[in-house]
N, C-alpha and C. Protein backbone atom coordinates (compact mmCIF):
# COMPACT_ATOMS: atom_id res chain seq x y z
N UNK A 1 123.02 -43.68 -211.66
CA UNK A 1 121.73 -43.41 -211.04
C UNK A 1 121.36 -41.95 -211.30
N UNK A 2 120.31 -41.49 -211.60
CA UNK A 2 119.50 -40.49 -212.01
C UNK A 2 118.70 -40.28 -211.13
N UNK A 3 119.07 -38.27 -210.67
CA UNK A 3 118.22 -38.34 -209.12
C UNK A 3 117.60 -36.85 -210.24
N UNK A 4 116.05 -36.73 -209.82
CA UNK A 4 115.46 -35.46 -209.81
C UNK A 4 114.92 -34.92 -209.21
N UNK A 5 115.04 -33.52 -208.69
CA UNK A 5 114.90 -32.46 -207.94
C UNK A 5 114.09 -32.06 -208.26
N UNK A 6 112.63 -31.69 -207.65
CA UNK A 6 111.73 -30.52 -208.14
C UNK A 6 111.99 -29.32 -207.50
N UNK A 7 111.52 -28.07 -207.49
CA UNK A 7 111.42 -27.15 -206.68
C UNK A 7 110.49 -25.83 -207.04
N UNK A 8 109.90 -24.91 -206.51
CA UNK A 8 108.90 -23.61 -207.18
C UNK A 8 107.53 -24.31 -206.62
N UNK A 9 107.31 -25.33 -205.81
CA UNK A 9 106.20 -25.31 -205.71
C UNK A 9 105.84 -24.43 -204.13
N UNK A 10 104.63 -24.50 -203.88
CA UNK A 10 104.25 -23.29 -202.90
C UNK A 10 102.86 -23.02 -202.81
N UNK A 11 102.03 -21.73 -201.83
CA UNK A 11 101.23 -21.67 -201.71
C UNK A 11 101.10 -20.43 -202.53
N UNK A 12 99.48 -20.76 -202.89
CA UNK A 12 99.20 -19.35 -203.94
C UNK A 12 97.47 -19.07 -204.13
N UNK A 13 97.00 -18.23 -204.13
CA UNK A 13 95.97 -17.49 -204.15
C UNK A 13 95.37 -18.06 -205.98
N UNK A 14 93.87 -18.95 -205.93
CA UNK A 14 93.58 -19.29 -207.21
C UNK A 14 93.19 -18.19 -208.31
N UNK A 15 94.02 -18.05 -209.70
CA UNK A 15 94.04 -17.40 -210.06
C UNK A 15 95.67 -16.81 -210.33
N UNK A 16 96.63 -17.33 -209.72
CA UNK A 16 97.68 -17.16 -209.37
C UNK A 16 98.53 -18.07 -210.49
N UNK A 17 99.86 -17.79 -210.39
CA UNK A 17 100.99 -18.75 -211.14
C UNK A 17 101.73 -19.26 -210.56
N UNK A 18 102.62 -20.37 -210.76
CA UNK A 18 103.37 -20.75 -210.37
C UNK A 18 104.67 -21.05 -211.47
N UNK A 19 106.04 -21.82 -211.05
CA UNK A 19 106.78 -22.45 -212.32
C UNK A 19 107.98 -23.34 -211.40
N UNK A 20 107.19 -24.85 -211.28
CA UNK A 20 107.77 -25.60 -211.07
C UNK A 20 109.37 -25.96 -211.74
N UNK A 21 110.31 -26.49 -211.63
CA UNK A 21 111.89 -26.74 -212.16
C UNK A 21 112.13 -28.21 -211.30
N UNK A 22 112.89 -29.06 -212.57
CA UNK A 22 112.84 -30.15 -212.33
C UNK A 22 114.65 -30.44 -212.37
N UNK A 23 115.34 -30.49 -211.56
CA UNK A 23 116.62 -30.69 -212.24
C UNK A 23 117.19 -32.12 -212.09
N UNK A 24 117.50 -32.20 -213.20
CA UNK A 24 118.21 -33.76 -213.70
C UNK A 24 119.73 -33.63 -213.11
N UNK A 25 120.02 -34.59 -212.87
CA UNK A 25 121.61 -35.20 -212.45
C UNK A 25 121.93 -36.19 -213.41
N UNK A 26 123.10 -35.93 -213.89
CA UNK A 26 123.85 -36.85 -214.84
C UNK A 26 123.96 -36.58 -216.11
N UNK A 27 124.13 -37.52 -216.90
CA UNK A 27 124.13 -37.54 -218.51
C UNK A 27 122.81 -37.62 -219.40
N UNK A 28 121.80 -38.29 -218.91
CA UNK A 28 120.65 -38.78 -219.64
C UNK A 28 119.73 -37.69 -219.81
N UNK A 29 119.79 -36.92 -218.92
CA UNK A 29 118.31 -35.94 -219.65
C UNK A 29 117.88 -35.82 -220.80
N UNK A 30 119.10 -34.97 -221.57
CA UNK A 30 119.10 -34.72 -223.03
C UNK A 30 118.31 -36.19 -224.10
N UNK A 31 118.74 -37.87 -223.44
CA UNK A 31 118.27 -38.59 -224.15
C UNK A 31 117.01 -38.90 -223.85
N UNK A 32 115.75 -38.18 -222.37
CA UNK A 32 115.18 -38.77 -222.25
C UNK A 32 113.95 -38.03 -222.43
N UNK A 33 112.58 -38.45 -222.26
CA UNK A 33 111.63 -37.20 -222.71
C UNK A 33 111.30 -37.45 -220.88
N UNK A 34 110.68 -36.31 -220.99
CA UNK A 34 109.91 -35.73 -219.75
C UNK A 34 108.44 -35.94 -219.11
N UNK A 35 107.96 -35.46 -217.76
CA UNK A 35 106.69 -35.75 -217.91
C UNK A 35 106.41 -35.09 -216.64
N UNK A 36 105.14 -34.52 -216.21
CA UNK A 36 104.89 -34.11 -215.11
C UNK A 36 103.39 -34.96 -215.12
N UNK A 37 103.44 -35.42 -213.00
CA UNK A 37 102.36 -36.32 -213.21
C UNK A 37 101.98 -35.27 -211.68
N UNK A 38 100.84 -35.61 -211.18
CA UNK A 38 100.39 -35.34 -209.95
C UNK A 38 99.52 -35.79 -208.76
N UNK A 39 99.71 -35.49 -207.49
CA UNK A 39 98.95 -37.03 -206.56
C UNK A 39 98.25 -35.46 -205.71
N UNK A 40 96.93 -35.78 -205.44
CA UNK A 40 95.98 -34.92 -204.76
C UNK A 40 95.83 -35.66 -203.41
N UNK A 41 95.64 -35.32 -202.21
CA UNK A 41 95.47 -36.09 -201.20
C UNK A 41 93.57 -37.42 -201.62
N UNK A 42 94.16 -38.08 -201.27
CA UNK A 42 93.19 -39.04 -201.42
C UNK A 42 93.20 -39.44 -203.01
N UNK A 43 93.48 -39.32 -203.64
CA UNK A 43 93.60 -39.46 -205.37
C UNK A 43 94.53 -40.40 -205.55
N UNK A 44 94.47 -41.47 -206.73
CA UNK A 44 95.61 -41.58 -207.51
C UNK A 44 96.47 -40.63 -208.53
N UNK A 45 97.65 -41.08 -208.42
CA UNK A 45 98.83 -40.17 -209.24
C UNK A 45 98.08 -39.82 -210.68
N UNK A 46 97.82 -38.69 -211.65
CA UNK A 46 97.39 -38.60 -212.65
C UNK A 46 98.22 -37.96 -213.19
N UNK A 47 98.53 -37.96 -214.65
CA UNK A 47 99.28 -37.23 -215.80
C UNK A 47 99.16 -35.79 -215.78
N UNK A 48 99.50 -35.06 -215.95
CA UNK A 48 99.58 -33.74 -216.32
C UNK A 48 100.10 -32.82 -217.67
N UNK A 49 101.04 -33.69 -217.66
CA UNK A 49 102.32 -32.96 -219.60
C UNK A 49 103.47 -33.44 -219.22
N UNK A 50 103.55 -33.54 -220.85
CA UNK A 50 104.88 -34.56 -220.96
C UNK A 50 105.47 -33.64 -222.04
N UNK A 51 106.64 -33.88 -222.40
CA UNK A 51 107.41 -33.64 -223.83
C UNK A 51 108.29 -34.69 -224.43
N UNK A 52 108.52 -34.57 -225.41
CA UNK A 52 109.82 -35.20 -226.00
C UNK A 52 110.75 -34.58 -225.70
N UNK A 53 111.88 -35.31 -226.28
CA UNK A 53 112.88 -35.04 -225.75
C UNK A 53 113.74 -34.33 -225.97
N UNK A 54 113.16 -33.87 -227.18
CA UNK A 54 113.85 -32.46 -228.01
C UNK A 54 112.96 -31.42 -228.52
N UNK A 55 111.97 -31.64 -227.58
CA UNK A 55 110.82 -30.49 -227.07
C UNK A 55 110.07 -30.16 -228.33
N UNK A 56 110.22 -31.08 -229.05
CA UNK A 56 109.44 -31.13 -230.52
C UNK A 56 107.68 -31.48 -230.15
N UNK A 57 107.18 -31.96 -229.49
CA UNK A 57 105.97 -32.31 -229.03
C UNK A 57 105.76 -32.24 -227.83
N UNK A 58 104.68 -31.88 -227.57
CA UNK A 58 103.99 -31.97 -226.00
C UNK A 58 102.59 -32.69 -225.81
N UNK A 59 102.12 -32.68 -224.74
CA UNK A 59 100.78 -33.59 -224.54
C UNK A 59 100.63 -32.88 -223.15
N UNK A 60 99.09 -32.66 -223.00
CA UNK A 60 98.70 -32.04 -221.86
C UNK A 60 97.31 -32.74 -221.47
N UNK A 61 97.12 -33.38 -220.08
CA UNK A 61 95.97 -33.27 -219.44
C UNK A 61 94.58 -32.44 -220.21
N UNK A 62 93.46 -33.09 -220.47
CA UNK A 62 92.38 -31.80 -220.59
C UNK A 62 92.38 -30.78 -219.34
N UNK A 63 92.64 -31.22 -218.41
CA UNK A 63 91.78 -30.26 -217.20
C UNK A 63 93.20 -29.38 -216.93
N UNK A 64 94.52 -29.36 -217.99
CA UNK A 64 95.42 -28.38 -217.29
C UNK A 64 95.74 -27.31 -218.73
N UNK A 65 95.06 -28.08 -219.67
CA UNK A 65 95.40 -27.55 -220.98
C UNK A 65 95.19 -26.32 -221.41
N UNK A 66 95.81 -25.33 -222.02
CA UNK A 66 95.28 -23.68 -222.01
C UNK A 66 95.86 -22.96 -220.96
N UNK A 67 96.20 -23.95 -220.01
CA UNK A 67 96.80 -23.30 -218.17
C UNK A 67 98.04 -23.33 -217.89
N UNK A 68 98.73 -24.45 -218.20
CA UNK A 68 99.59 -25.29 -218.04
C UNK A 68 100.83 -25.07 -219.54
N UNK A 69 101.66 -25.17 -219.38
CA UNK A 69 102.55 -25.01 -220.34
C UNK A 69 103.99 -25.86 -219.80
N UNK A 70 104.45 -26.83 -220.80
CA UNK A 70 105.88 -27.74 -220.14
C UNK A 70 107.02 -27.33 -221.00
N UNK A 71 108.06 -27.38 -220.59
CA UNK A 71 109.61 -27.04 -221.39
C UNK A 71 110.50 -27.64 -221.11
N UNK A 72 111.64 -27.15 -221.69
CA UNK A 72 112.99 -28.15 -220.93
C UNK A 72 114.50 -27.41 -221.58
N UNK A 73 115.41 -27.37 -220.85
CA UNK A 73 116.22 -26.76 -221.36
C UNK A 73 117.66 -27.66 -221.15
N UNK A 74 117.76 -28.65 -222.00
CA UNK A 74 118.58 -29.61 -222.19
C UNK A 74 119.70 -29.42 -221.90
N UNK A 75 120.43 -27.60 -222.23
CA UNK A 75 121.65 -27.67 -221.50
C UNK A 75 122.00 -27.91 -220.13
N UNK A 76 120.57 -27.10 -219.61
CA UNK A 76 120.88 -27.27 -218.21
C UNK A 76 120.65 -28.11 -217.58
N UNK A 77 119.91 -29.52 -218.11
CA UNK A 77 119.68 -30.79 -217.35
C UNK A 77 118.28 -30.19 -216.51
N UNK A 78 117.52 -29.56 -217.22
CA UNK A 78 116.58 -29.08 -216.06
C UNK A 78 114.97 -29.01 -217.10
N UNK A 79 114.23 -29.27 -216.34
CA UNK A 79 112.60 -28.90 -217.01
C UNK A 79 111.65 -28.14 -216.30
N UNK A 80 110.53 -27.42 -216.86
CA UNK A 80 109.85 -26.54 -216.44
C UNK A 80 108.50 -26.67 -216.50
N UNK A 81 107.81 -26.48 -215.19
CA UNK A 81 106.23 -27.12 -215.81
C UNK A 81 105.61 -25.07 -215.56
N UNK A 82 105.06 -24.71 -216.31
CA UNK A 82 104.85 -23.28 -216.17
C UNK A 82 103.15 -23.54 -215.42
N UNK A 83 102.51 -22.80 -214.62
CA UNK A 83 101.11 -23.10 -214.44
C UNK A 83 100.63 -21.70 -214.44
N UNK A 84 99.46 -21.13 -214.80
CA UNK A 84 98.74 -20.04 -214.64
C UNK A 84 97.36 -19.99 -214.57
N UNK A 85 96.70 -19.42 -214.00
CA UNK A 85 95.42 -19.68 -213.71
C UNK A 85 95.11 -20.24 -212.95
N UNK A 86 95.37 -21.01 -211.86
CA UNK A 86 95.32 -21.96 -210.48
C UNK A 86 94.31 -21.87 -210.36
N UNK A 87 93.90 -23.12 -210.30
CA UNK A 87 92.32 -23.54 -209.61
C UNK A 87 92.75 -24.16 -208.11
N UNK A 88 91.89 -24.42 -207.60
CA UNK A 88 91.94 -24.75 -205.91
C UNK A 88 92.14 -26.77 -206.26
N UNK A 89 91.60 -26.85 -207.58
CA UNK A 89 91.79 -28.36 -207.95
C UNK A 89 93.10 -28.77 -208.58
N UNK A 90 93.62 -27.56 -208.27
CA UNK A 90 95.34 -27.85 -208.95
C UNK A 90 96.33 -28.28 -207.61
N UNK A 91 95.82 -28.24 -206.72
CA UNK A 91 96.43 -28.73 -205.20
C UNK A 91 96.53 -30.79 -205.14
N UNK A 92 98.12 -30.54 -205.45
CA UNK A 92 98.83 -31.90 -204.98
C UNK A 92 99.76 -31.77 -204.84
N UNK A 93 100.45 -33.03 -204.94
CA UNK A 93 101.83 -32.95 -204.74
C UNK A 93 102.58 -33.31 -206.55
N UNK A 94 103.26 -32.05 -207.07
CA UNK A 94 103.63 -32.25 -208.33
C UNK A 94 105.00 -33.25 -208.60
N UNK A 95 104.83 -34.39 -208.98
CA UNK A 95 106.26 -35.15 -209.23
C UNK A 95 106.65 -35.36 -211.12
N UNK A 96 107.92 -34.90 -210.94
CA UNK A 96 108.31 -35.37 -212.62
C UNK A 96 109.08 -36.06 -212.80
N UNK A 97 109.34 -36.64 -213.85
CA UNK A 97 109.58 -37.64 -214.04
C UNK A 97 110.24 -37.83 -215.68
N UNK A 98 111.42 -38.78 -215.93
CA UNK A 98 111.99 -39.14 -217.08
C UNK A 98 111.83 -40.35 -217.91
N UNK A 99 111.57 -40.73 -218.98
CA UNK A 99 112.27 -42.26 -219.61
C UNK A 99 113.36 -42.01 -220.40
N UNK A 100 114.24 -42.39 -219.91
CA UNK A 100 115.83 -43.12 -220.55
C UNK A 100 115.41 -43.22 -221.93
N UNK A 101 115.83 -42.54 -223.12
CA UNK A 101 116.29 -43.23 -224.16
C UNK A 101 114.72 -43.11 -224.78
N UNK A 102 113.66 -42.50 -224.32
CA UNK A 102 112.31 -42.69 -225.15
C UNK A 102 112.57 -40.86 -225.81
N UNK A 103 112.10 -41.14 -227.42
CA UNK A 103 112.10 -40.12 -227.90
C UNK A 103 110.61 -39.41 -227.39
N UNK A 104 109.09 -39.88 -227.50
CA UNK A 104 108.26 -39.02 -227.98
C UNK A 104 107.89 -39.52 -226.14
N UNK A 105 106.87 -38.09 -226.48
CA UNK A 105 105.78 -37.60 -225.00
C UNK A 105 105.04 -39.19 -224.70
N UNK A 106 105.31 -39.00 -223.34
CA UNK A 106 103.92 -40.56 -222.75
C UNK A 106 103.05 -39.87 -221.92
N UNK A 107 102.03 -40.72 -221.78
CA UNK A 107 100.97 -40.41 -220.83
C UNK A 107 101.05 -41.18 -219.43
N UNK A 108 101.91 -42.27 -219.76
CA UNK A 108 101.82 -43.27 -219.03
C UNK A 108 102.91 -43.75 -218.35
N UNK A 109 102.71 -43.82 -216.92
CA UNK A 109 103.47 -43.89 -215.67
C UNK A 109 104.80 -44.88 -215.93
N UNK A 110 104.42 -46.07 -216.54
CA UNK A 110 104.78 -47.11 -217.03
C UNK A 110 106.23 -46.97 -217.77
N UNK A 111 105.90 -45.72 -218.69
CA UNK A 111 106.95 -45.37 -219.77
C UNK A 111 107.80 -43.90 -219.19
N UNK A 112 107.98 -44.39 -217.79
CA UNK A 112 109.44 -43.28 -216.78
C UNK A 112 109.82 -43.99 -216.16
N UNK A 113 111.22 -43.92 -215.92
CA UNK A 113 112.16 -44.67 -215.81
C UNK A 113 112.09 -43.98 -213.60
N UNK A 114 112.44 -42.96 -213.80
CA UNK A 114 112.96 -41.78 -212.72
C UNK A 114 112.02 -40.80 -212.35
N UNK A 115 111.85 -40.65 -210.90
CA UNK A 115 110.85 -40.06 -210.35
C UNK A 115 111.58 -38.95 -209.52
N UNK A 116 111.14 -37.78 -209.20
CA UNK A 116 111.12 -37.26 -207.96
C UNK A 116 110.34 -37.16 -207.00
N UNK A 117 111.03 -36.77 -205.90
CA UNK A 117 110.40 -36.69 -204.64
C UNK A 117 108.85 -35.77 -204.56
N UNK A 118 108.83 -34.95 -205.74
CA UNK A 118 107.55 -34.05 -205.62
C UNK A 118 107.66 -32.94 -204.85
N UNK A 119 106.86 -31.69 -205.49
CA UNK A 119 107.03 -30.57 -204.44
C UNK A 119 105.39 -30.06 -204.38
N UNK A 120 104.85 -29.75 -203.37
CA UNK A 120 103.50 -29.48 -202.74
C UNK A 120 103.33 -27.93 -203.52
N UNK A 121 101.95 -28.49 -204.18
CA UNK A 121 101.34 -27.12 -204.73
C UNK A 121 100.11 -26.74 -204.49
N UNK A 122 99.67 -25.79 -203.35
CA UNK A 122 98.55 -25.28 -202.79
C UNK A 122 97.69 -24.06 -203.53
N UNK A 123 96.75 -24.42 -203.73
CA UNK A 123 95.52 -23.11 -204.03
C UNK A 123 94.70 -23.22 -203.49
N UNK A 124 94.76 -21.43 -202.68
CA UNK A 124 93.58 -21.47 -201.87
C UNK A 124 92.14 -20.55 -202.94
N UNK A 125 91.08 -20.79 -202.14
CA UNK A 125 90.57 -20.23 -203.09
C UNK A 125 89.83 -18.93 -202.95
């Protein structure tokens, strides 16, 4: 079983940064690609950036793109969603997420295996 941890999320002044960390438990990270998705109160869950799994490609949201930057550092079983520029519309709850064994970036909820619990990211404005 594959548990992930987010953590770095927080309150912040728009205009501000943040740098979410996602840490993986177990063996699979390294085989799996990544993804950060996000739930706004009243919203459905939407995509944000994904990578492969050997950080050869990425895919970003239009509305986070230019802002937003994703990584991953395979030794450590851990991933990074970088944010800068905070808009007050960047406020949800950030969850990431893995697929087992998929090489390239998804967009789609469908294609992650493993979720986390999410960590709350506030901009005031």
């Amino acid at each position: 079983q594959v548990q992930l941890v987010e953590s770095g999320g927080g309150l912040v002044q728009a205009g501000g940064s943040l740098r979410l960390s996602c840490a993986a438990s177990g063996r699979t990270f390294s085989f799996s690609t990544m993804g950060w998705f996000r739930q706004a109160p009243g919203k459905e869950r939407e995509f944000v950036a994904a990578i492969s799994r050997s950080s050869g490609t990425t895919k970003y949201a239009d509305s986070v793109k230019g802002r937003f930057t994703i990584s991953r550092d395979n030794a450590k079983n851990t991933g990074y969603l970088q944010m800068n520029s905070l808009k007050p519309e960047d406020t949800a709850v950030y969850h990431c997420a893995i697929g087992i064994l998929r090489i390239g970036e998804s967009v789609y909820e469908s294609d992650y295996d493993y979720w986390g619990q999410g960590t709350q990211v506030t901009v005031s404005s």
